[in-house]
Each structure stands twice: as C-alpha cells, then as structure tokens.
C-alpha atoms as a PDB file:
ATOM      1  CA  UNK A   1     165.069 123.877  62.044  1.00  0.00           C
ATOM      2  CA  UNK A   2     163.873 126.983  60.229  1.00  0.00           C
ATOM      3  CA  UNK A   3     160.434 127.758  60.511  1.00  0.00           C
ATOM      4  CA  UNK A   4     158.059 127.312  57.151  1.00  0.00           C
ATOM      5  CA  UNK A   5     157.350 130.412  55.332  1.00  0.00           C
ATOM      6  CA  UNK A   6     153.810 131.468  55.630  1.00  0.00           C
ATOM      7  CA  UNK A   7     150.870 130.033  53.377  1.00  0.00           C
ATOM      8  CA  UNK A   8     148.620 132.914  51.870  1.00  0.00           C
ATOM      9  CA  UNK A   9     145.197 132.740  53.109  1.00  0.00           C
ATOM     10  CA  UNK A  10     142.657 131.668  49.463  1.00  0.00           C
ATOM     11  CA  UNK A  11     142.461 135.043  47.516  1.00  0.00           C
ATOM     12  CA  UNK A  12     144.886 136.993  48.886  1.00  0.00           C
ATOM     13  CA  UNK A  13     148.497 137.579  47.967  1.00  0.00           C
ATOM     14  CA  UNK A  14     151.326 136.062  48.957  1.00  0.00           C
ATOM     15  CA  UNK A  15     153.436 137.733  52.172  1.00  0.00           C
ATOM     16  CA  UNK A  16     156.412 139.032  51.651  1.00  0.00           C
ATOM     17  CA  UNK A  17     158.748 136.696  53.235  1.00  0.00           C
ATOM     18  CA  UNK A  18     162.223 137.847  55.351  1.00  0.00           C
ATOM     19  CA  UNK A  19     165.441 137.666  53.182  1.00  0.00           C
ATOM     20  CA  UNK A  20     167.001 136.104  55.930  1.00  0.00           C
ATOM     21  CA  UNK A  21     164.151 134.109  56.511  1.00  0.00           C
ATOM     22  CA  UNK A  22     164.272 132.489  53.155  1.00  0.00           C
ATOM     23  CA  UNK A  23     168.333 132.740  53.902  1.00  0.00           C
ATOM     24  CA  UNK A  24     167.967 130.664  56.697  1.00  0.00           C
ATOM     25  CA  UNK A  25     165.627 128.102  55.201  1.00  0.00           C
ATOM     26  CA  UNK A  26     167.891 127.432  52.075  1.00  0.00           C
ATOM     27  CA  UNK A  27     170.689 126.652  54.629  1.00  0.00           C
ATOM     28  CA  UNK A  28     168.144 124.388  56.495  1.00  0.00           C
ATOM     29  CA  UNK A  29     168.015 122.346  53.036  1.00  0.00           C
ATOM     30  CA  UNK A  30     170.809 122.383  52.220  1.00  0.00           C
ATOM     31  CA  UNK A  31     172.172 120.646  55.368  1.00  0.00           C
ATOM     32  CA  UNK A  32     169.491 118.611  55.109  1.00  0.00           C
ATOM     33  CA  UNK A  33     170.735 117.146  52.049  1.00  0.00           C
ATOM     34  CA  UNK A  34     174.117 117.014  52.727  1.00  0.00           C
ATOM     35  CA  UNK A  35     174.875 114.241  55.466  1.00  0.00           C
ATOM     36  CA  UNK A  36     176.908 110.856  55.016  1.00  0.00           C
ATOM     37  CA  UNK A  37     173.673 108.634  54.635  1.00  0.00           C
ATOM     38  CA  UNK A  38     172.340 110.566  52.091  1.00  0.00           C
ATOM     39  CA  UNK A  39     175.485 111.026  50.061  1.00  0.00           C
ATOM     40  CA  UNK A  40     175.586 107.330  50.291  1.00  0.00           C
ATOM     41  CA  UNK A  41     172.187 107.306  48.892  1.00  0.00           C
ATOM     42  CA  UNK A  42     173.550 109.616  45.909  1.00  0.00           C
ATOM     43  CA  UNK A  43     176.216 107.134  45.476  1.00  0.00           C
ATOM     44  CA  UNK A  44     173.642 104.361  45.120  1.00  0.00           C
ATOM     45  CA  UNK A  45     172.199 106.216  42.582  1.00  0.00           C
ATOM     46  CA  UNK A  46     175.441 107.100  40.517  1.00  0.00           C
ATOM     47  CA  UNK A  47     176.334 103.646  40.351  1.00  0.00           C
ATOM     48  CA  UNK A  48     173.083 102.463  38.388  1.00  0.00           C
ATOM     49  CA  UNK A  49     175.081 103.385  35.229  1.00  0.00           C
ATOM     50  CA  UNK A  50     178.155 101.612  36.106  1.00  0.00           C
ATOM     51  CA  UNK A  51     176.454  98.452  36.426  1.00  0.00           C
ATOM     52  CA  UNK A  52     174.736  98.707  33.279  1.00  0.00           C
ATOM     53  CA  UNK A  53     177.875  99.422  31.647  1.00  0.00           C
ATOM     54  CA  UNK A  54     179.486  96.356  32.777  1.00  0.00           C
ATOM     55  CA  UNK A  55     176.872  94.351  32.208  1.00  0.00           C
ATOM     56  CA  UNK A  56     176.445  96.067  28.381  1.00  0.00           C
ATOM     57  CA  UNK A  57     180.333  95.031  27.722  1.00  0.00           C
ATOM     58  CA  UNK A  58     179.189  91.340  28.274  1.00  0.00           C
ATOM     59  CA  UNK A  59     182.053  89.370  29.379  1.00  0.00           C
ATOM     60  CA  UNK A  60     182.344  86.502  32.310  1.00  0.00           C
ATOM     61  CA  UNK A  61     184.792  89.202  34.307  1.00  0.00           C
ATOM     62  CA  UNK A  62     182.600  92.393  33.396  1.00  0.00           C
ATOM     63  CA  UNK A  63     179.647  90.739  34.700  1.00  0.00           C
ATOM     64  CA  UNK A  64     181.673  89.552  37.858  1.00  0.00           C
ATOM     65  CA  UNK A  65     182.643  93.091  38.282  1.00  0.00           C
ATOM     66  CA  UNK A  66     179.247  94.213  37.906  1.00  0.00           C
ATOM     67  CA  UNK A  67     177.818  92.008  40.170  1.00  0.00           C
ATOM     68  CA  UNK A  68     180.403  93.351  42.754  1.00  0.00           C
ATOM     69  CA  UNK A  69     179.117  96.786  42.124  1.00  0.00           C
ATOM     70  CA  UNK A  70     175.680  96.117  42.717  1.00  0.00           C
ATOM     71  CA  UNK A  71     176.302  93.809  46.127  1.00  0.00           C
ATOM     72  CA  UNK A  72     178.093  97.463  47.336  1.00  0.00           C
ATOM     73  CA  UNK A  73     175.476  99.160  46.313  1.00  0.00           C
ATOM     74  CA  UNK A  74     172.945  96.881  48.254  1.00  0.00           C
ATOM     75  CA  UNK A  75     175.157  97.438  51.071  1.00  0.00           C
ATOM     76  CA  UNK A  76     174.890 100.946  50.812  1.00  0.00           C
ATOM     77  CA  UNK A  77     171.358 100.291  51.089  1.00  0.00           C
ATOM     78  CA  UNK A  78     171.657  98.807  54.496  1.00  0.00           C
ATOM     79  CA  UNK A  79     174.459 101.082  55.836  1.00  0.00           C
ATOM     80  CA  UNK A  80     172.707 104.586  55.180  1.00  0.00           C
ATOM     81  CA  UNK A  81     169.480 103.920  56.923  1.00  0.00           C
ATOM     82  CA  UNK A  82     171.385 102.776  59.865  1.00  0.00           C
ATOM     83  CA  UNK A  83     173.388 105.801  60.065  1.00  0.00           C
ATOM     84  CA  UNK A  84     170.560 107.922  59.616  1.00  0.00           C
ATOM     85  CA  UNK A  85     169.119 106.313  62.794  1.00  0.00           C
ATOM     86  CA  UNK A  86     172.321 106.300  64.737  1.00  0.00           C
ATOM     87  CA  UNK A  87     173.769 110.011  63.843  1.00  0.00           C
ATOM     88  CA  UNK A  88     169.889 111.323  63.969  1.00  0.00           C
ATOM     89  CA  UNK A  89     170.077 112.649  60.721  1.00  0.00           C
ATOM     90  CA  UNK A  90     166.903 111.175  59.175  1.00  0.00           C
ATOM     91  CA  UNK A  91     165.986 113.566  56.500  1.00  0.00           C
ATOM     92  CA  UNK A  92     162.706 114.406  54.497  1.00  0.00           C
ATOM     93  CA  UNK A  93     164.870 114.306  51.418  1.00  0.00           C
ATOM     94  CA  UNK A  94     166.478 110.990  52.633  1.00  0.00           C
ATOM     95  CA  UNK A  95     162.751 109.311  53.205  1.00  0.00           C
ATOM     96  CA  UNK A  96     162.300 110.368  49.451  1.00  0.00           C
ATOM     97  CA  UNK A  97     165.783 109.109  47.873  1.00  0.00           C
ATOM     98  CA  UNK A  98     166.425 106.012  49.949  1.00  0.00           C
ATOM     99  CA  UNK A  99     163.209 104.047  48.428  1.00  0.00           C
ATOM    100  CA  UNK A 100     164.096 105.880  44.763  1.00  0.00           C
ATOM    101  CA  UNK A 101     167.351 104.669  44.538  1.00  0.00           C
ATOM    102  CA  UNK A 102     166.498 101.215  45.956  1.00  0.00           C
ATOM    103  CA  UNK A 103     163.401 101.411  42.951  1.00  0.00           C
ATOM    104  CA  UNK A 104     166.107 102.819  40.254  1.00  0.00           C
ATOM    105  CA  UNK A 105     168.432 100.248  41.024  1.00  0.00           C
ATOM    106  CA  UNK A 106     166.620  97.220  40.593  1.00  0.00           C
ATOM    107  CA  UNK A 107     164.204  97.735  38.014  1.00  0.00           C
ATOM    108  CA  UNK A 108     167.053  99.478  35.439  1.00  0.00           C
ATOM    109  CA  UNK A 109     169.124  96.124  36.089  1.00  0.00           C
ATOM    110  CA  UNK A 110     166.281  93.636  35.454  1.00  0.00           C
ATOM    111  CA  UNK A 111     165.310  95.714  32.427  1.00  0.00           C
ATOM    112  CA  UNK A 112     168.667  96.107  31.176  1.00  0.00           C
ATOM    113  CA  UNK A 113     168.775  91.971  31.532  1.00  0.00           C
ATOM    114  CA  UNK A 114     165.616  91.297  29.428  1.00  0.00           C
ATOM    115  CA  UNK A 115     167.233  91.402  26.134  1.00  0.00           C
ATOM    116  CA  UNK A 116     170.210  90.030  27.154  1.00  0.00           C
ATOM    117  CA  UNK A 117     167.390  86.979  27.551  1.00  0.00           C
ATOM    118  CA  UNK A 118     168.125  86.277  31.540  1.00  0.00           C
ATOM    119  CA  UNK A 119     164.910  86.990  32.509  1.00  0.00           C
ATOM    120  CA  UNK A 120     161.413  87.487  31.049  1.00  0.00           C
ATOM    121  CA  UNK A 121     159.659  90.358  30.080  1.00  0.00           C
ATOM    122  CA  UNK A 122     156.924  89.768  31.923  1.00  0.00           C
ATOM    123  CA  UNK A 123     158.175  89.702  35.403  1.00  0.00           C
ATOM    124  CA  UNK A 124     160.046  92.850  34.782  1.00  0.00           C
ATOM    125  CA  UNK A 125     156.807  94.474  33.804  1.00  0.00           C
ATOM    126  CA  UNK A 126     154.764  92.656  36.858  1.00  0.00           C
ATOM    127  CA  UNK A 127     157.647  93.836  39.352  1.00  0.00           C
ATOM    128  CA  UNK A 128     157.744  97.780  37.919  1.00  0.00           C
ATOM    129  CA  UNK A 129     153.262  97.558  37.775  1.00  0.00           C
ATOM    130  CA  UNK A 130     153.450  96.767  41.755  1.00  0.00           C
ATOM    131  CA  UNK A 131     155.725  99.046  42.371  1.00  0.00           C
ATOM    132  CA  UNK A 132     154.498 101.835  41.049  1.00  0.00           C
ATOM    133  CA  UNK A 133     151.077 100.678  42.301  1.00  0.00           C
ATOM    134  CA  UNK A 134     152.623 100.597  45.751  1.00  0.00           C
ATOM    135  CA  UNK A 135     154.227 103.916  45.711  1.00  0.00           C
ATOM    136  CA  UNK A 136     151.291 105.567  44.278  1.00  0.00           C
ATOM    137  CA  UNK A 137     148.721 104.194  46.930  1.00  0.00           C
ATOM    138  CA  UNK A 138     151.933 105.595  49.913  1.00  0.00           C
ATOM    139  CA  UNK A 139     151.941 108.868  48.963  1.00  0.00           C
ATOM    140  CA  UNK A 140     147.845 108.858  49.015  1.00  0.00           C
ATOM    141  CA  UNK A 141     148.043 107.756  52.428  1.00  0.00           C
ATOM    142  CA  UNK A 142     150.958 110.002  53.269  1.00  0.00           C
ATOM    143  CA  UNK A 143     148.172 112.438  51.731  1.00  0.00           C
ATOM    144  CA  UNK A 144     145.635 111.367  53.975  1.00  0.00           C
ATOM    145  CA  UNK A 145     147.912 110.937  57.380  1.00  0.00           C
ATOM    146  CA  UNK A 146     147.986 107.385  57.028  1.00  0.00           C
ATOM    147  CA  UNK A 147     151.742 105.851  57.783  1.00  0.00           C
ATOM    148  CA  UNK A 148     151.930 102.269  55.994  1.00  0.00           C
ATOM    149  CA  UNK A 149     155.005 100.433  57.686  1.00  0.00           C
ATOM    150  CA  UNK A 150     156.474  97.520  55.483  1.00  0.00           C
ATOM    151  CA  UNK A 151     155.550  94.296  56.522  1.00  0.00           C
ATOM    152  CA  UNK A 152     157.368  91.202  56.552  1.00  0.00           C
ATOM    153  CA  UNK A 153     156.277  90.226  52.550  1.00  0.00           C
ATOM    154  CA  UNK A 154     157.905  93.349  51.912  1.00  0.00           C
ATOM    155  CA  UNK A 155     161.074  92.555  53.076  1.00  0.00           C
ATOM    156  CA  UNK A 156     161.440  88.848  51.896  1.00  0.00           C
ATOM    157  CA  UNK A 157     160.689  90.512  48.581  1.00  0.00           C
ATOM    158  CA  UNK A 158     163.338  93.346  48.751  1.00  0.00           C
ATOM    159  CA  UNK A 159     165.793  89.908  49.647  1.00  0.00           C
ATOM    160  CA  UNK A 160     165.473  87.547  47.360  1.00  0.00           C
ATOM    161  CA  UNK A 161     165.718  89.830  44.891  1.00  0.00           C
ATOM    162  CA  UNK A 162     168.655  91.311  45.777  1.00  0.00           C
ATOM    163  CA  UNK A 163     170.040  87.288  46.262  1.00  0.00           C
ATOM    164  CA  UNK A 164     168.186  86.685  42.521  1.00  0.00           C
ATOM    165  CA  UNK A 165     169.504  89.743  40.775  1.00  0.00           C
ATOM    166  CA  UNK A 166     173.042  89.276  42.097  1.00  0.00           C
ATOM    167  CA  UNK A 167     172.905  84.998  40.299  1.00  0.00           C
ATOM    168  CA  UNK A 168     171.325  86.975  37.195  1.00  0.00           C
ATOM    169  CA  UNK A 169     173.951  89.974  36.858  1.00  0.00           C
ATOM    170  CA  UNK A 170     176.834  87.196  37.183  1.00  0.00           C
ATOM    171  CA  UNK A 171     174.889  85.585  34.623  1.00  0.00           C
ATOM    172  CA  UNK A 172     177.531  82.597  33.216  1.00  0.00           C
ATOM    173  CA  UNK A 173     178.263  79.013  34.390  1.00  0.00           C
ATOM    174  CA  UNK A 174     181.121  78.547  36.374  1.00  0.00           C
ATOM    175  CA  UNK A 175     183.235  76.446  38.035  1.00  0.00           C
ATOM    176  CA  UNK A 176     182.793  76.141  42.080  1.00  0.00           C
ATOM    177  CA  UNK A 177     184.206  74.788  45.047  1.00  0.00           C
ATOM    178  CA  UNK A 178     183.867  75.318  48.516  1.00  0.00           C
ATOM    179  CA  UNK A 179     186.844  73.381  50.828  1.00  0.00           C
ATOM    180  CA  UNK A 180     186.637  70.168  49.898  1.00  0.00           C
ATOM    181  CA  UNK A 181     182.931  69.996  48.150  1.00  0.00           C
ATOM    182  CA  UNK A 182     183.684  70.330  44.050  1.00  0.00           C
ATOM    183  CA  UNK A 183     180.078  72.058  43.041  1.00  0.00           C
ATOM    184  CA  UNK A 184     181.094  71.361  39.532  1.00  0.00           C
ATOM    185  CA  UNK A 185     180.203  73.727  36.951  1.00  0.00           C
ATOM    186  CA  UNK A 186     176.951  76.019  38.439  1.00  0.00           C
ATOM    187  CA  UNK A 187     174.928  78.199  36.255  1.00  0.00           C
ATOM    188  CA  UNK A 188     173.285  80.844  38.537  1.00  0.00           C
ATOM    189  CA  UNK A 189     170.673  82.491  35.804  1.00  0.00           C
ATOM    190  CA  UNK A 190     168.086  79.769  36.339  1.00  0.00           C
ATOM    191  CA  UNK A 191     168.653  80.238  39.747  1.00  0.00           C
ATOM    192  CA  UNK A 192     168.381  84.122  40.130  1.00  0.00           C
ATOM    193  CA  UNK A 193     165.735  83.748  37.711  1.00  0.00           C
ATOM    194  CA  UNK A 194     163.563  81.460  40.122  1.00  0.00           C
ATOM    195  CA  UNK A 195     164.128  83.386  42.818  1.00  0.00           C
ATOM    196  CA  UNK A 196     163.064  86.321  41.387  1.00  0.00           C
ATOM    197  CA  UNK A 197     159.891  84.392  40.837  1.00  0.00           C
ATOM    198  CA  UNK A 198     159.441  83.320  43.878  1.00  0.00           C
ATOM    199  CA  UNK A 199     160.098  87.281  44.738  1.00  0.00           C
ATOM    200  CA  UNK A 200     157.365  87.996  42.561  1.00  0.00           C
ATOM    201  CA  UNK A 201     154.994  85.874  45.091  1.00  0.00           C
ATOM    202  CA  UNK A 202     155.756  88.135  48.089  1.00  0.00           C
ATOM    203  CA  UNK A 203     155.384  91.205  46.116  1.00  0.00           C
ATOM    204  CA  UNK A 204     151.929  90.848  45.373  1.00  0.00           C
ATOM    205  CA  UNK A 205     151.360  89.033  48.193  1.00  0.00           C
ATOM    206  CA  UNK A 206     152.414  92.126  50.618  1.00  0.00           C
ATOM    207  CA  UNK A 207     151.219  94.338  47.758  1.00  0.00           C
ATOM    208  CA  UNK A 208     147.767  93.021  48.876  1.00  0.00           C
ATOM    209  CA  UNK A 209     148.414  93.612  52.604  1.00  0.00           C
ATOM    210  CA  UNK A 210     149.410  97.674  51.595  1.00  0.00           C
ATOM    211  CA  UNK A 211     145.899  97.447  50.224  1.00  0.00           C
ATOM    212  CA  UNK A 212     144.570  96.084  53.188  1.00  0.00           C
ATOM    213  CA  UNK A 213     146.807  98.306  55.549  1.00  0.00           C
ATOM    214  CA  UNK A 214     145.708 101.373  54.276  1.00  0.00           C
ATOM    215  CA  UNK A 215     141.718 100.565  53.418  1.00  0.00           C
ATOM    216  CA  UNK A 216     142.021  99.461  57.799  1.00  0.00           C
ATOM    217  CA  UNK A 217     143.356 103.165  58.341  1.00  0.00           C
ATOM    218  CA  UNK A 218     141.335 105.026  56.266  1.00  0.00           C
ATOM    219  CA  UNK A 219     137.646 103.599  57.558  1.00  0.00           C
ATOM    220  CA  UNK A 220     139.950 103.998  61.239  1.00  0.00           C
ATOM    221  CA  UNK A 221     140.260 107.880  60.688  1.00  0.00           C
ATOM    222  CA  UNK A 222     136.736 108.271  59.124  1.00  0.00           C
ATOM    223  CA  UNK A 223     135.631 106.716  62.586  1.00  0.00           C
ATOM    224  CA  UNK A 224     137.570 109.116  64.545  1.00  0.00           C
ATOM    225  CA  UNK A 225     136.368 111.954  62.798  1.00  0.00           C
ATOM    226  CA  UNK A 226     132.864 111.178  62.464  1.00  0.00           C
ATOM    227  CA  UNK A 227     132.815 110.728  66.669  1.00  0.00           C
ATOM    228  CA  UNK A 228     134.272 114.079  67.221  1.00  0.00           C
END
C-alpha cells in the first residue's frame, strides 16, 4: 500500500507532494477498485435499472424476468463479500459500495412498486427513514472509532425482504405445483407484502439495538479516556 500524502500542519501550506508519490497512490486506487468482488458490486448496481425496466413494461413474463434479475443480483450480494474474504481483497471502496448497492437496490424497487399499488407508501417511507437513520448514526461512530457490527435483527431484516420483494416483483397470481401437491392458483403480492411487514418489525427493532450499540461504546471510550 502507498503511504498517505502528508496533512499540512493548521496555518501553514500544503507540502509539495512527490509526482511519483501521488503516481503511486493513484495506482494504489485504482487497484483498489478494480477486483472481481467489487466489479460484482458495480454489476449490482447497473442492474437497478434493468429491473425497473421490466417491472415498468408490466407483463406476467416481464415481471418473471425481473424477478430473476433481482434474485442474481441478491446473489451477487452474497458472492462478493465472500470473495473479498477469501481472495483478501477487502477494499475501503468495497466497505462503501457493498451496503450502497444493497440500499439502491431495494429501496428503488419498493418505490418503483408503490404506484404500481403492491405495496404501501408508508412502509416504503418507514424502510428508507431507518435506513438513512442507520447509516447516518455508522458513519458518526465510524467518526468517533466506534465499529457497530450487524446483529442478528439486522440480518432477518435484510432476508425477508429479499424473500418479500422477490413475491412483490413477480407480482401476479399464478398457477403452482410442486410433484404431486396442485397449490392452485397463488398470488404472492399479499404475501411479499406481509413479509415485508413483518421485515419492517426487525428493522426498527435492530434499528433500536444500533442505538443502543453505539450509546454502550461511546460512554465505553469516554471511560477509557477519562482514566488515562
């Protein structure tokens, strides 16, 4: 890794900084950015507008297309954070875009459903409120040294609405079978819809516990720092 350039002390300029110094660190970003989980990540995000465009055109085989899409995109999800791990390429720029896209993805599908009247307006604006509460209150703690780690809520969330949004995106009844069991004709939007709300639950439920998490750390580190 290249070193970081050199931070001006208050009131004086700026250091000149080695061309190949700055050289090198461009380079350093660049590869930073360019690995196979976080071009999976870009994927993620270049797919948002396929899905809405499939879901815009409306029909029973656009919207199973689109739900296709989406289930590789929450695959992608899974894969690139795993790689990252395994190939020990876990980026600062992939600890930024992994959450983003995961953010981008779901909230531009569930607000690209509301008029198409699958799901109410009001858990779409609950969902995006917490989640923007949540980031903002990370990256004051990632401010402040304090690491939150996701709890279990979290993650019960992050599935059932990737189960919910999937029944929603589909979106029409249809016909199922599975063997020798005739389902009969299944409409999955109440479904994905009540799962969503039941998504809702463990958002602000482990939105609480962030709040808890990080109010824990802070009076931790004031205690440290007032005994030293």
């Amino acid at each position: 890794m290249s070193e970081p350039l050199p931070q001006p002390e208050p009131g004086k300029k700026r250091p000149k900084v080695d061309p190949e110094q700055r050289k090198a660190r461009r380079k350093s970003l660049a590869e930073d950015a360019v690995n196979l989980p976080n071009l999976l990540t870009f994927a993620r995000i270049a797919i948002i507008p396929v899905v809405l465009w499939l879901l815009d055109r409306g029909t029973p085989q656009d919207c199973v297309t689109a739900a296709l899409v989406y289930a590789a995109a929450a695959i992608t999800d899974l894969l690139d954070g795993y790689l990252a791990r395994k190939l020990g390429v876990v980026s600062v720029l992939g600890k930024f875009l992994d959450p983003l896209a995961d953010k981008l993805l779901v909230m531009a599908t569930l607000i690209w459903m509301v008029p198409m009247g699958r799901i109410p307006e009001w858990v779409v604006i609950l969902l995006l409120g917490r989640e923007i509460s949540i980031t903002g209150l990370r990256s004051i703690a990632s401010s402040e040294g304090v690491v939150i780690a996701a709890g279990g809520g979290g993650k019960s969330k992050t599935a059932l609405q990737m189960v919910g949004i999937l029944c929603l995106v589909i979106g029409y009844p249809y016909h199922l079978d599975i063997g020798i069991y005739d389902l009969g004709v299944v409409d999955l939007v109440p479904v994905g819809r009540w799962l969503i709300y039941i998504s809702l639950v463990f958002s602000f439920g482990s939105g609480f516990e962030y709040v808890r998490l990080f109010a824990e750390a802070v009076e931790a580190k004031d205690r440290r720092q007032a005994e030293n």
